[in-house]
N, C-alpha and C. Protein backbone atom coordinates (compact mmCIF):
# COMPACT_ATOMS: atom_id res chain seq x y z
N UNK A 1 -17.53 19.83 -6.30
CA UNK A 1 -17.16 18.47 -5.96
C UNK A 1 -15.82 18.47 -5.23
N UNK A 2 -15.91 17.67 -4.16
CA UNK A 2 -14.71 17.63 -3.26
C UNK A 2 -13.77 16.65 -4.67
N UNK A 3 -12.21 17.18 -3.99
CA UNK A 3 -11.16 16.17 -5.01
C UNK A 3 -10.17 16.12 -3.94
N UNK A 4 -9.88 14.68 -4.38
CA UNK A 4 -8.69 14.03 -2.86
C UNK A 4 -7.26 14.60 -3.19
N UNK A 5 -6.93 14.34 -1.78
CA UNK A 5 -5.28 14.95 -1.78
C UNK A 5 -4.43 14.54 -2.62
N UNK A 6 -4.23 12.99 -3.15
CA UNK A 6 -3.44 12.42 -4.24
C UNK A 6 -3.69 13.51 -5.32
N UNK A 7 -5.18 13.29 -5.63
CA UNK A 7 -5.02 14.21 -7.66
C UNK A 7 -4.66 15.46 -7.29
N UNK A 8 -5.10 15.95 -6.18
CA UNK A 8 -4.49 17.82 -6.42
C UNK A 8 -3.08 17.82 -6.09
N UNK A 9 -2.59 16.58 -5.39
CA UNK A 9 -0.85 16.93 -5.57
C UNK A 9 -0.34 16.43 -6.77
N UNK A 10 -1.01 15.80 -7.24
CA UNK A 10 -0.47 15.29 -8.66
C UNK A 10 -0.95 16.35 -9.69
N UNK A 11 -1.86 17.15 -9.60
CA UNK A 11 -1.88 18.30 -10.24
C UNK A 11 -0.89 18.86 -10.24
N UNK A 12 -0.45 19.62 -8.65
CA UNK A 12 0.74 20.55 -8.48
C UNK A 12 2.07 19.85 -8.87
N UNK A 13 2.06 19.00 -8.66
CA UNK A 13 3.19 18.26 -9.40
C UNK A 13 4.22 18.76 -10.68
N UNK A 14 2.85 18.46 -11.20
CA UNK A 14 2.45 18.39 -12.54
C UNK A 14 2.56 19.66 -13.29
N UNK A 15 2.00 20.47 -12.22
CA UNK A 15 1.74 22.10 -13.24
C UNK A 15 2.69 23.01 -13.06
N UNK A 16 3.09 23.30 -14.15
CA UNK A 16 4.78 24.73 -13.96
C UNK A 16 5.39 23.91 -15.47
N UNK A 17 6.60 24.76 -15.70
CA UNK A 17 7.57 25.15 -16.75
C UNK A 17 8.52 23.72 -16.55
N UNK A 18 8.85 23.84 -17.51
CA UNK A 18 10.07 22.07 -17.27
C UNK A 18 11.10 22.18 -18.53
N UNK A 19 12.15 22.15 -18.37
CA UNK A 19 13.65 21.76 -18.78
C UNK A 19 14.20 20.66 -18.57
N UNK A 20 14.55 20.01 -19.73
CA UNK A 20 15.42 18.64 -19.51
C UNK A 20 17.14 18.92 -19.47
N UNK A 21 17.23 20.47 -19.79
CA UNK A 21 18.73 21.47 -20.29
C UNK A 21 19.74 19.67 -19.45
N UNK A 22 19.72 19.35 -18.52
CA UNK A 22 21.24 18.58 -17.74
C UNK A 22 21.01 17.07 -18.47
N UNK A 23 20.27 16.70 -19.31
CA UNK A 23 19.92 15.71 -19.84
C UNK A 23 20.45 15.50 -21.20
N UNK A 24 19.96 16.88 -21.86
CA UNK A 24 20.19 17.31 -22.97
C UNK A 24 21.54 17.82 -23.19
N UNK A 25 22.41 17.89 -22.07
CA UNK A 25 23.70 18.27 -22.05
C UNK A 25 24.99 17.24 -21.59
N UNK A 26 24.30 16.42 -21.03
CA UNK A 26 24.83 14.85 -20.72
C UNK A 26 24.75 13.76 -22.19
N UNK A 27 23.86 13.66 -22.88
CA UNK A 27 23.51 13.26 -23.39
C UNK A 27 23.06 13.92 -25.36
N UNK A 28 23.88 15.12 -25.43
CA UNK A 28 22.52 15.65 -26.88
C UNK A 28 22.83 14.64 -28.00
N UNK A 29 23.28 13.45 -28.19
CA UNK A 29 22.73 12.57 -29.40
C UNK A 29 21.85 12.41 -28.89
N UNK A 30 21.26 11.66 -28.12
CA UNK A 30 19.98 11.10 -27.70
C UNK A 30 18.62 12.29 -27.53
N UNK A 31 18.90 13.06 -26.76
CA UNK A 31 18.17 14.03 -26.25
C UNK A 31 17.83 15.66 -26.71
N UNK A 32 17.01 16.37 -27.22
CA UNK A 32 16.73 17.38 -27.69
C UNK A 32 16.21 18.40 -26.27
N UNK A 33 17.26 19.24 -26.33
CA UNK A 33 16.77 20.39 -24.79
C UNK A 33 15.44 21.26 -25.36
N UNK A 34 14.39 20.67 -24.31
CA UNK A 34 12.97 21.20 -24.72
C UNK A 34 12.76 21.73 -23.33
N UNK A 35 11.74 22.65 -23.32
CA UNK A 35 11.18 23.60 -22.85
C UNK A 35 9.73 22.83 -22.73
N UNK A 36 8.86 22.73 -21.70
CA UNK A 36 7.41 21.80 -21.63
C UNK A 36 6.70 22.54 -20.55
N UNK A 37 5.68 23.08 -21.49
CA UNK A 37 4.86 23.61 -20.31
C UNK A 37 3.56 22.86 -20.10
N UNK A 38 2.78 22.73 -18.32
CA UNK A 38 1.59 22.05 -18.09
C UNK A 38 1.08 23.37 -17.29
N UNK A 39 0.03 23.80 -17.94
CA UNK A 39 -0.36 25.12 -17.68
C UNK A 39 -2.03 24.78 -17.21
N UNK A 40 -2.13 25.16 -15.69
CA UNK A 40 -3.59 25.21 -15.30
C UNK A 40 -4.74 25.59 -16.27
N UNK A 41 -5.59 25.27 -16.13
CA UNK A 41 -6.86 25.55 -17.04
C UNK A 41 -7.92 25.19 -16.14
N UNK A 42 -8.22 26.29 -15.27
CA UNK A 42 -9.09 26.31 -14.33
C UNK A 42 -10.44 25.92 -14.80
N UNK A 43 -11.43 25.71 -14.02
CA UNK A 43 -13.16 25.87 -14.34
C UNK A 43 -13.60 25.11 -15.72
N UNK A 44 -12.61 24.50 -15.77
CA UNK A 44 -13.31 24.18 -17.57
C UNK A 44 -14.04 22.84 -17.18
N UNK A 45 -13.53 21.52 -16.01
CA UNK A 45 -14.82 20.91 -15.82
C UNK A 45 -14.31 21.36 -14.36
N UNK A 46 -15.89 20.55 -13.11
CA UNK A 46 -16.12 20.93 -12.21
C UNK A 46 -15.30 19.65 -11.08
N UNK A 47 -15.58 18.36 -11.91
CA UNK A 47 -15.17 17.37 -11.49
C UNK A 47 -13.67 16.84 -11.68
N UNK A 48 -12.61 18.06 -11.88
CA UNK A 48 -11.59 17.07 -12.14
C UNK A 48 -10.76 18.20 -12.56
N UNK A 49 -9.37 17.96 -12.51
CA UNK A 49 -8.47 19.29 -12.63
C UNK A 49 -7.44 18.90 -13.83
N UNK A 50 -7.48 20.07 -14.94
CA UNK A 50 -7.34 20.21 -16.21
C UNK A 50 -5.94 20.56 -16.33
N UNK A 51 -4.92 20.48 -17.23
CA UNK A 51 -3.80 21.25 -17.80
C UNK A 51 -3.39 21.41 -19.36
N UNK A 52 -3.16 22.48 -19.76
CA UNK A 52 -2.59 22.54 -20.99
C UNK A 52 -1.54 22.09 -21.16
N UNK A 53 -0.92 21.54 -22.29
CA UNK A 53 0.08 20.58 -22.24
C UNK A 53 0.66 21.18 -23.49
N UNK A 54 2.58 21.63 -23.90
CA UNK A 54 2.65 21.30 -24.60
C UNK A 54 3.96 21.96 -24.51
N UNK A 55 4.59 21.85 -25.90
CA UNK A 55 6.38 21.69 -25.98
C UNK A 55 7.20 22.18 -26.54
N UNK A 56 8.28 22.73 -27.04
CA UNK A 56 8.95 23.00 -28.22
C UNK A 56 10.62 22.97 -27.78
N UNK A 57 11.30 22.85 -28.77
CA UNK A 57 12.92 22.93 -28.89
C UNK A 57 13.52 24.36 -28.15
N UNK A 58 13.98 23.88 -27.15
CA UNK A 58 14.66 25.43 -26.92
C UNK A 58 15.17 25.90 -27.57
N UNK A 59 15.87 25.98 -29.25
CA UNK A 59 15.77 26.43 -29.95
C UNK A 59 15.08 27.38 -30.75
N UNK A 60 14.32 27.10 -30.13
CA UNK A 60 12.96 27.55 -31.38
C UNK A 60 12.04 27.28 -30.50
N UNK A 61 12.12 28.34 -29.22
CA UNK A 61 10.60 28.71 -28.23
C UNK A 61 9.36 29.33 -29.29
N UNK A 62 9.25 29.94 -30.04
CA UNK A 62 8.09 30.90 -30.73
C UNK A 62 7.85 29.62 -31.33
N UNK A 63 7.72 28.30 -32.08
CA UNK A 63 7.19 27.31 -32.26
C UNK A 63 6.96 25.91 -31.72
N UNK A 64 6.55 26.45 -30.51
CA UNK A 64 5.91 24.94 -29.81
C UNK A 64 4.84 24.07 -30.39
N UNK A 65 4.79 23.17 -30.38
CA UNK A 65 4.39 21.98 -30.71
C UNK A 65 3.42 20.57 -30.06
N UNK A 66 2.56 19.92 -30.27
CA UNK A 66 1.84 19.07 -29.46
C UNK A 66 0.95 19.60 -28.62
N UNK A 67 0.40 20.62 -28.51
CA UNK A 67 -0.67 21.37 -27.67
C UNK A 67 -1.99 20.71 -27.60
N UNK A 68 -1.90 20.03 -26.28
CA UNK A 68 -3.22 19.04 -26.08
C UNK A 68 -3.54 19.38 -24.30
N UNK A 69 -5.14 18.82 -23.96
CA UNK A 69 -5.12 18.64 -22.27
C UNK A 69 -5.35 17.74 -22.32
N UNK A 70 -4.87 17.67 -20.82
CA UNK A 70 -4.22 16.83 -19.78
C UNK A 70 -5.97 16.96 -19.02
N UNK A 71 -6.59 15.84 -18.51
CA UNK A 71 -7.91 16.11 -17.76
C UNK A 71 -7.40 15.30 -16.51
N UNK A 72 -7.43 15.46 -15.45
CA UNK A 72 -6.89 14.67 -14.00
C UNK A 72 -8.21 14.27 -13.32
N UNK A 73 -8.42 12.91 -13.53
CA UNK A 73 -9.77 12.33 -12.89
C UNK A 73 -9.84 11.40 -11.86
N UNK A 74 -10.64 11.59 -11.21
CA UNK A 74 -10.54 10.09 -10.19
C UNK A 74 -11.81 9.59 -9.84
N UNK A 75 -11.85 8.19 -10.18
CA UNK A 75 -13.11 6.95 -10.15
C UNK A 75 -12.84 6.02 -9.43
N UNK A 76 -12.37 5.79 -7.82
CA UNK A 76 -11.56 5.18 -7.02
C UNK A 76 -9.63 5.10 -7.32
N UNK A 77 -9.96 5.08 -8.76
CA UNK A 77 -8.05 5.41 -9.00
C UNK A 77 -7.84 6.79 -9.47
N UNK A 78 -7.05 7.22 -9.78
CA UNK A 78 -6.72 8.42 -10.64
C UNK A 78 -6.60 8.30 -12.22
N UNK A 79 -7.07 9.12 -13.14
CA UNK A 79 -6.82 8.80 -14.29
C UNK A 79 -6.33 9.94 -14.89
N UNK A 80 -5.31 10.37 -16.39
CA UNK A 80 -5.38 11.23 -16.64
C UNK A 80 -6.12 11.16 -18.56
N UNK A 81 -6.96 11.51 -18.65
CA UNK A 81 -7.45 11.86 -20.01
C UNK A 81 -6.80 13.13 -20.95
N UNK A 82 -6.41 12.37 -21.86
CA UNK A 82 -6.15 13.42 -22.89
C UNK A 82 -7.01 13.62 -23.95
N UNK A 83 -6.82 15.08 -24.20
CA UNK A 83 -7.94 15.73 -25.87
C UNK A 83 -7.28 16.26 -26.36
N UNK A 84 -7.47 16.20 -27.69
CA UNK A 84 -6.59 17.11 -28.52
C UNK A 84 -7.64 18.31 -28.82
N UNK A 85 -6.89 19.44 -29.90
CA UNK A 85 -7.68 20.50 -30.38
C UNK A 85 -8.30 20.55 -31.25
N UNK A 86 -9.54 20.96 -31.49
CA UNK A 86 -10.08 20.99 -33.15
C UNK A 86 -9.63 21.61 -33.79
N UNK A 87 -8.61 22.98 -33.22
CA UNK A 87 -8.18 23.64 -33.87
C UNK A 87 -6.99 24.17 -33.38
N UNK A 88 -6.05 23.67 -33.68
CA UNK A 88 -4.70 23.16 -32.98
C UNK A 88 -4.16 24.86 -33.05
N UNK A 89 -4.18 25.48 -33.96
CA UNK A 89 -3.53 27.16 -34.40
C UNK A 89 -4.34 27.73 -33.54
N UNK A 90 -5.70 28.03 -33.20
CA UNK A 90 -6.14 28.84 -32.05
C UNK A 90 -6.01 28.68 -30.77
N UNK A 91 -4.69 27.84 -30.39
CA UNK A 91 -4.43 27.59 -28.93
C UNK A 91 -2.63 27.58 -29.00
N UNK A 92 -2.16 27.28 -30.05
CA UNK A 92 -0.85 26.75 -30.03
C UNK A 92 0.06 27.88 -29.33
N UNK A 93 0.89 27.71 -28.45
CA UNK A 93 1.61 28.87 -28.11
C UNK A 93 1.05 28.96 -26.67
N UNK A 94 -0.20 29.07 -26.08
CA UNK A 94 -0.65 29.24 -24.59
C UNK A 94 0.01 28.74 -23.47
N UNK A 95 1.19 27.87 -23.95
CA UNK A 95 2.09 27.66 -22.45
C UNK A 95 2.64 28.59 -22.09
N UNK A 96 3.54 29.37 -22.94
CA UNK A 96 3.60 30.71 -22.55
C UNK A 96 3.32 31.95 -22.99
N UNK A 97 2.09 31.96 -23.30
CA UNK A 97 0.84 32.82 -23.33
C UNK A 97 -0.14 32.59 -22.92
N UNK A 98 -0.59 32.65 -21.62
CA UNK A 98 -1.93 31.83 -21.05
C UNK A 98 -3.14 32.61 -21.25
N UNK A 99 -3.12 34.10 -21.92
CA UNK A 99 -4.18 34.79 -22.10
C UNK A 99 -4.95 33.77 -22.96
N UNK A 100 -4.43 33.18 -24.47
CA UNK A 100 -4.78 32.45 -25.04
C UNK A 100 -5.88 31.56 -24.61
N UNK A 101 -5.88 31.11 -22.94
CA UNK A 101 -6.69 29.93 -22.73
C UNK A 101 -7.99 30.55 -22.46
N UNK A 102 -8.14 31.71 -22.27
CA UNK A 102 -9.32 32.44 -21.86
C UNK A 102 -10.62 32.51 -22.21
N UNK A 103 -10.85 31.73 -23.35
CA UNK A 103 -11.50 31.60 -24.50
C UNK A 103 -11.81 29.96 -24.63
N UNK A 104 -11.01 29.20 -23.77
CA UNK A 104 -11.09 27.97 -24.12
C UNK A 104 -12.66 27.44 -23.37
N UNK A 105 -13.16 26.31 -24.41
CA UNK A 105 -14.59 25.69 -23.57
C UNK A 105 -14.02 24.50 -23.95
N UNK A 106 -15.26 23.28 -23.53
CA UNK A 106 -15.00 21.94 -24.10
C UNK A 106 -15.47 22.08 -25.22
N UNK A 107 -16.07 22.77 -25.99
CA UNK A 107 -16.61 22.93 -27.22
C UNK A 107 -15.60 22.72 -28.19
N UNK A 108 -14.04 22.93 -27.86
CA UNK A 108 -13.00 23.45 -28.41
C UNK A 108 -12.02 22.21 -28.44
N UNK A 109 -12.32 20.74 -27.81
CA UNK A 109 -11.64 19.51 -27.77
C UNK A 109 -11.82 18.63 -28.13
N UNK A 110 -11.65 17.40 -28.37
CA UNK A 110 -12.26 16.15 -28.81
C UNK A 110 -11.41 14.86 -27.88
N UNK A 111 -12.19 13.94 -26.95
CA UNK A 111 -11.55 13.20 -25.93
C UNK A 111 -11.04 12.22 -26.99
N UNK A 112 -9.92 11.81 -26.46
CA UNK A 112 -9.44 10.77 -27.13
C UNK A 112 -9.19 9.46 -26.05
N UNK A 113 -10.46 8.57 -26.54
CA UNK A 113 -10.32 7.17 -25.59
C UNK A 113 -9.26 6.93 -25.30
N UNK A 114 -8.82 6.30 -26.39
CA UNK A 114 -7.98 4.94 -26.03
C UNK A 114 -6.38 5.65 -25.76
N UNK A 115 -6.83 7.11 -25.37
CA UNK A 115 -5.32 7.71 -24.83
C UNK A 115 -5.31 7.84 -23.47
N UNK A 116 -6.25 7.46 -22.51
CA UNK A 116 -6.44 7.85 -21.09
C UNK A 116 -5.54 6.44 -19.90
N UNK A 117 -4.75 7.52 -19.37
CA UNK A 117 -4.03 6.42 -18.66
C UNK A 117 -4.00 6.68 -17.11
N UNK A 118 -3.90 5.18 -16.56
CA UNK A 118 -4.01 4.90 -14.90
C UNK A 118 -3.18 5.70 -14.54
N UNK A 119 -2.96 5.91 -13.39
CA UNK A 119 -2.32 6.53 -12.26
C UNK A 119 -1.70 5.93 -11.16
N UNK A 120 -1.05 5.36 -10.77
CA UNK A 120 -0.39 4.61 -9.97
C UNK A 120 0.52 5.35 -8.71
N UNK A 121 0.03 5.24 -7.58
CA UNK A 121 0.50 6.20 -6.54
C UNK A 121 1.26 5.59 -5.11
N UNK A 122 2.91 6.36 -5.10
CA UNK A 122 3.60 5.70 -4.36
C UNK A 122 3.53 6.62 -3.40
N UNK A 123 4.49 6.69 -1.99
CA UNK A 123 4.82 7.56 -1.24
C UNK A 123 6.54 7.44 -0.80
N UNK A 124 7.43 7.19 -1.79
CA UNK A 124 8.74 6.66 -1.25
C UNK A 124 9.50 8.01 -1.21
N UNK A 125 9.09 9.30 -1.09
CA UNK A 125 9.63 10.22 -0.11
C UNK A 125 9.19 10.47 1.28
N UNK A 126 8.11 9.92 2.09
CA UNK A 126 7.40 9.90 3.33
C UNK A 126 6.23 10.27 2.93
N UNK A 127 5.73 10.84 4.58
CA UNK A 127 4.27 11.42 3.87
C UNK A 127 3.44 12.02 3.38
N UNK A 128 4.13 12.81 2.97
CA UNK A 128 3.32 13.89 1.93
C UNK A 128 4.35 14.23 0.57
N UNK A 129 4.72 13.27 0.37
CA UNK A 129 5.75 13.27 -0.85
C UNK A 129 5.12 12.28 -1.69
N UNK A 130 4.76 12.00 -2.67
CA UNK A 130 4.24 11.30 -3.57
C UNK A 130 5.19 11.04 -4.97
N UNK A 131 5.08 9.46 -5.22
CA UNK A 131 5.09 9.39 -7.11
C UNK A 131 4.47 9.09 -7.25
N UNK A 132 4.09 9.86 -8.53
CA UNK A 132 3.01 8.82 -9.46
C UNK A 132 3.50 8.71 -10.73
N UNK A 133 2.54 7.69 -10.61
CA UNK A 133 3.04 7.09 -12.21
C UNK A 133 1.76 6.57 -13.30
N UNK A 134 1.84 7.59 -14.73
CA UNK A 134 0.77 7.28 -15.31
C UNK A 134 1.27 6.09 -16.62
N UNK A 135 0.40 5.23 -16.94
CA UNK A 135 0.58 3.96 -17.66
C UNK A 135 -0.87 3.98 -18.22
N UNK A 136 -0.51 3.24 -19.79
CA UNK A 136 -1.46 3.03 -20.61
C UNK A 136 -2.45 2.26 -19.69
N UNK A 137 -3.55 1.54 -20.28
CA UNK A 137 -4.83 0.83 -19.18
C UNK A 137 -4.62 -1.02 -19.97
N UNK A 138 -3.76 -0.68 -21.68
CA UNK A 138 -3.61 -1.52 -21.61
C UNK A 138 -2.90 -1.91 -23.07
N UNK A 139 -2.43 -2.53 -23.80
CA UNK A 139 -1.58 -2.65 -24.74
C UNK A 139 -2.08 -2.14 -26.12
N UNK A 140 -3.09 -1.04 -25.82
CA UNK A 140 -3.41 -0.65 -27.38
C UNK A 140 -3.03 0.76 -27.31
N UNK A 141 -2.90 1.14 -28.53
CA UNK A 141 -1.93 1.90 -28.12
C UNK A 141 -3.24 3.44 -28.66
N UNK A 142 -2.53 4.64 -28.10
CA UNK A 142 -3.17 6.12 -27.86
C UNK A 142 -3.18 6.36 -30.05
N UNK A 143 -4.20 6.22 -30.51
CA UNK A 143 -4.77 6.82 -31.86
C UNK A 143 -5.20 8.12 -31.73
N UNK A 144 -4.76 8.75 -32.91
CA UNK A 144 -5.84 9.54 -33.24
C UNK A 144 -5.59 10.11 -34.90
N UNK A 145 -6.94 11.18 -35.17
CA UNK A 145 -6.59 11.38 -36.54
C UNK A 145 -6.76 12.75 -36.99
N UNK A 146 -5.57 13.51 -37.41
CA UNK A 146 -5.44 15.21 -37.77
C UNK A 146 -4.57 15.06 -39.21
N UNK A 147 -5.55 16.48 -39.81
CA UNK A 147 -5.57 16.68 -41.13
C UNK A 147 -5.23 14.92 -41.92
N UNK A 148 -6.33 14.29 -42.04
CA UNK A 148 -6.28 13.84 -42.95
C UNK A 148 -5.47 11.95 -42.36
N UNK A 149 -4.52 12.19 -41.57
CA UNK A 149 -3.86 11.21 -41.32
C UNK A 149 -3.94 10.40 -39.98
N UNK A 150 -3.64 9.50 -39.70
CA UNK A 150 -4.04 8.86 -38.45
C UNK A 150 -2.27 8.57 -37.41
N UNK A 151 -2.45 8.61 -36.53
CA UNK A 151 -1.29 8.82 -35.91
C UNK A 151 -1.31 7.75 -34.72
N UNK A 152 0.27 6.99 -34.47
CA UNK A 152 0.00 6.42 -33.25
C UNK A 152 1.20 6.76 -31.85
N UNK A 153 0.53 6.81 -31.26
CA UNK A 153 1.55 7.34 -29.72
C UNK A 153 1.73 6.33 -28.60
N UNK A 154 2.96 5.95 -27.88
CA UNK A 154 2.99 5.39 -26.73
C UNK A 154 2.83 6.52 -25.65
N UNK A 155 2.19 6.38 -24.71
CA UNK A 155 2.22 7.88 -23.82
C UNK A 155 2.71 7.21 -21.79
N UNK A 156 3.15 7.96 -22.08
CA UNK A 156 3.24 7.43 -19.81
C UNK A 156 4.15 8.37 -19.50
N UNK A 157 4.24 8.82 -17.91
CA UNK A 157 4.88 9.54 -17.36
C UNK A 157 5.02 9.08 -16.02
N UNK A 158 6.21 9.34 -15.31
CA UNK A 158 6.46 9.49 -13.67
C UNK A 158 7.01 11.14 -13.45
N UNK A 159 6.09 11.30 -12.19
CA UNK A 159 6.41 12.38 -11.50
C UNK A 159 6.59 12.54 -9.54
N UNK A 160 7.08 13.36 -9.48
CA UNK A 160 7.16 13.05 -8.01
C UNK A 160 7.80 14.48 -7.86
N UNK A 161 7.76 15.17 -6.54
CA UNK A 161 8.40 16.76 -5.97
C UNK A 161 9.36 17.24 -6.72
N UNK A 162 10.79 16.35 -7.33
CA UNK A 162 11.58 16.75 -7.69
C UNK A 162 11.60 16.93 -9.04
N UNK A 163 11.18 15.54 -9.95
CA UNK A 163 11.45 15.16 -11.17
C UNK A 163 9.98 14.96 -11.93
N UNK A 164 10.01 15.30 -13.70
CA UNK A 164 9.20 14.32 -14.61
C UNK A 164 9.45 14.29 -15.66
N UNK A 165 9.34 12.73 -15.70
CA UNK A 165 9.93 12.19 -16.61
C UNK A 165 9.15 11.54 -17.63
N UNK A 166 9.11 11.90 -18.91
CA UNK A 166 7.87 11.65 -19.67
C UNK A 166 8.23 10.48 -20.66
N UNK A 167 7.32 9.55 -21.07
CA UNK A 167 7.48 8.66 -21.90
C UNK A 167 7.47 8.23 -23.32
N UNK A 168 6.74 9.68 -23.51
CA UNK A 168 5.90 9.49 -24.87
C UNK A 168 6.73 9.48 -26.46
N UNK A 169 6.36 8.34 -27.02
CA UNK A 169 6.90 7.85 -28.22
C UNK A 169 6.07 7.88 -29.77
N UNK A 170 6.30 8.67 -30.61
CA UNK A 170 5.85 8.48 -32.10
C UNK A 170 5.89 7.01 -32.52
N UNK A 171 4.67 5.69 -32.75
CA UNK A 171 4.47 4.60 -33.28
C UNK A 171 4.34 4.56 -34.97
N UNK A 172 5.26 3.40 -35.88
CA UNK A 172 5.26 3.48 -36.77
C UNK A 172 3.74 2.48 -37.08
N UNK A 173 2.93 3.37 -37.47
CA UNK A 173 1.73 2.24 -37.99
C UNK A 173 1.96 0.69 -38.27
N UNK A 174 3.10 0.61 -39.10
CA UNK A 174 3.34 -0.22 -40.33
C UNK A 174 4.46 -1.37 -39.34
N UNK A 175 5.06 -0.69 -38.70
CA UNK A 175 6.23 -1.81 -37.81
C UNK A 175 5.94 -1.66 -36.62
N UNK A 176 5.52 -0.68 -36.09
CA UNK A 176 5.14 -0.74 -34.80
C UNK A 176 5.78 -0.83 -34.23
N UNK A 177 7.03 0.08 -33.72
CA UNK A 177 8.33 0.65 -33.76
C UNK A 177 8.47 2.24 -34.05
N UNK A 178 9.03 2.05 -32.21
CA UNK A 178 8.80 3.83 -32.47
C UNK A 178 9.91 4.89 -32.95
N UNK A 179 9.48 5.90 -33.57
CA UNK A 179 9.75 6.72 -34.59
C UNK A 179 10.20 8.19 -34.05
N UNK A 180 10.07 8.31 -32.70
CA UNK A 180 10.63 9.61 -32.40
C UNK A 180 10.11 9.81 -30.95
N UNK A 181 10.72 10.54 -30.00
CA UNK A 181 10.22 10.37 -28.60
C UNK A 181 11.22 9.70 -27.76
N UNK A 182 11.10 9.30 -27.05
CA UNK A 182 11.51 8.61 -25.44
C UNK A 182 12.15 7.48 -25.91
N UNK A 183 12.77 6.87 -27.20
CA UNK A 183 13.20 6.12 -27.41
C UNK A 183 14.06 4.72 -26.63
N UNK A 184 15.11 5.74 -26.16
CA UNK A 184 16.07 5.53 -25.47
C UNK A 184 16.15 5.38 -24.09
N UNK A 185 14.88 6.08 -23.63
CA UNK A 185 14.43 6.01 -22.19
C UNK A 185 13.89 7.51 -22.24
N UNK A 186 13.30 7.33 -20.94
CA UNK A 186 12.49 8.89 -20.47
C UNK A 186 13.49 10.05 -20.63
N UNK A 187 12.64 11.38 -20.76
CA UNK A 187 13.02 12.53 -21.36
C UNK A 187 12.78 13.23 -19.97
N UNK A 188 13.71 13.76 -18.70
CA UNK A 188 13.95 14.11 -17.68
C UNK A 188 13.76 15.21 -17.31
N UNK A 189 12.59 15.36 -17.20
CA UNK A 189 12.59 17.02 -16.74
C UNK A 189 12.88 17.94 -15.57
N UNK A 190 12.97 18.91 -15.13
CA UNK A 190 13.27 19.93 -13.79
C UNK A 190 12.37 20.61 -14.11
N UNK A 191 11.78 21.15 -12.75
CA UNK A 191 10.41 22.50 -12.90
C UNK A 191 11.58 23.35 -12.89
N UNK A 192 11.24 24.45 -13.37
CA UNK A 192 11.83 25.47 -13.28
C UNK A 192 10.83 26.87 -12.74
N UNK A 193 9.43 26.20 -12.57
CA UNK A 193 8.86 27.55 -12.68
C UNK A 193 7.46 26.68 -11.82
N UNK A 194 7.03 26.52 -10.75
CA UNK A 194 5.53 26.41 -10.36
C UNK A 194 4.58 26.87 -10.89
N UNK A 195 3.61 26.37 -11.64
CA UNK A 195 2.47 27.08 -11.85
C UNK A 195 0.90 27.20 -10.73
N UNK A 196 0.37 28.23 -10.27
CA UNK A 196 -0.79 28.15 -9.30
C UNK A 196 -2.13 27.64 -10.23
N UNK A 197 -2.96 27.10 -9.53
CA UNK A 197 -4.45 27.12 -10.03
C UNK A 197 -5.29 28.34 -9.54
């Protein structure tokens, strides 16, 4: 299946190593210097271009955290779908260990609806410079439920050549009021590293 120039630059965008280190150093009450990798995951569907997603404290690289994909779709707009793992320990760590993904099928995910968000596409670097910007579809917010408990997330991101800047916030069930994340505003990242498909 042919895929348009927007999603595969918003792929490349998207895919490589990321440091918030000048954020986290301007700022460390607010901000925790993390390390975020979006790691290609070729062939896994035919229609739409995939990434592994996930994070940890530069502190403490050997325990990253949040390991989910990223699915990059387009149905006249762009969308990006997220899944989590059925089995979060047989993948955790593959941002930087990509042998890990080698093994991966869809057999191995579970889509999570009401986490899939629009895509919104600017060009305010000229013409072949792009932002985009991903946003919920609509005020309910990204659920889901591991070991036992149910969890709620605000999720969105802007990206563009230089910068990405991620949104995503821990929701308190009960106040609905978020609990950890982007609080304060977006969490600023730098590539540090391109990743190829």
């Amino acid at each position: 299946m042919s895929l348009s120039f927007p999603l595969i630059t918003l792929a490349n965008y998207l895919a490589g190593e990321f440091d918030n280190q000048q954020q986290a150093i301007a700022e460390p009450l607010w901000y925790v210097h993390l390390r975020l990798w979006l790691r290609p995951v070729p062939n896994l569907w035919s229609d739409s271009l995939t990434l592994f997603a996930e994070q940890a404290n530069i502190l403490n690289l050997t325990q990253p955290y949040r390991p989910r994909l990223l699915r990059l779709r387009e149905n006249t707009d762009l969308y990006v779908e997220h899944y989590m793992f059925k089995d979060v320990r047989a993948f955790q760590g593959a941002g930087s260990q990509p042998q890990k993904l080698a093994t991966l099928t869809t057999e191995d995910v579970e889509f999570l609806p009401s986490c899939t968000l629009k895509v919104e596409t600017s060009q305010p670097f000229g013409d072949h410079n792009y932002q985009f910007e991903a946003l919920p579809q609509s005020d309910q917010l990204c659920c889901f439920n591991y070991q036992g408990s149910t969890y709620q997330v605000s999720l969105g991101f802007k990206v563009n050549v230089n910068e990405l800047c991620t949104y995503d916030k821990g929701i308190d069930p009960n106040t609905k009021k978020a609990i950890w994340g982007a609080i304060l505003g977006p969490y600023r990242f730098q590539k540090l590293e391109q990743f190829t498909w």
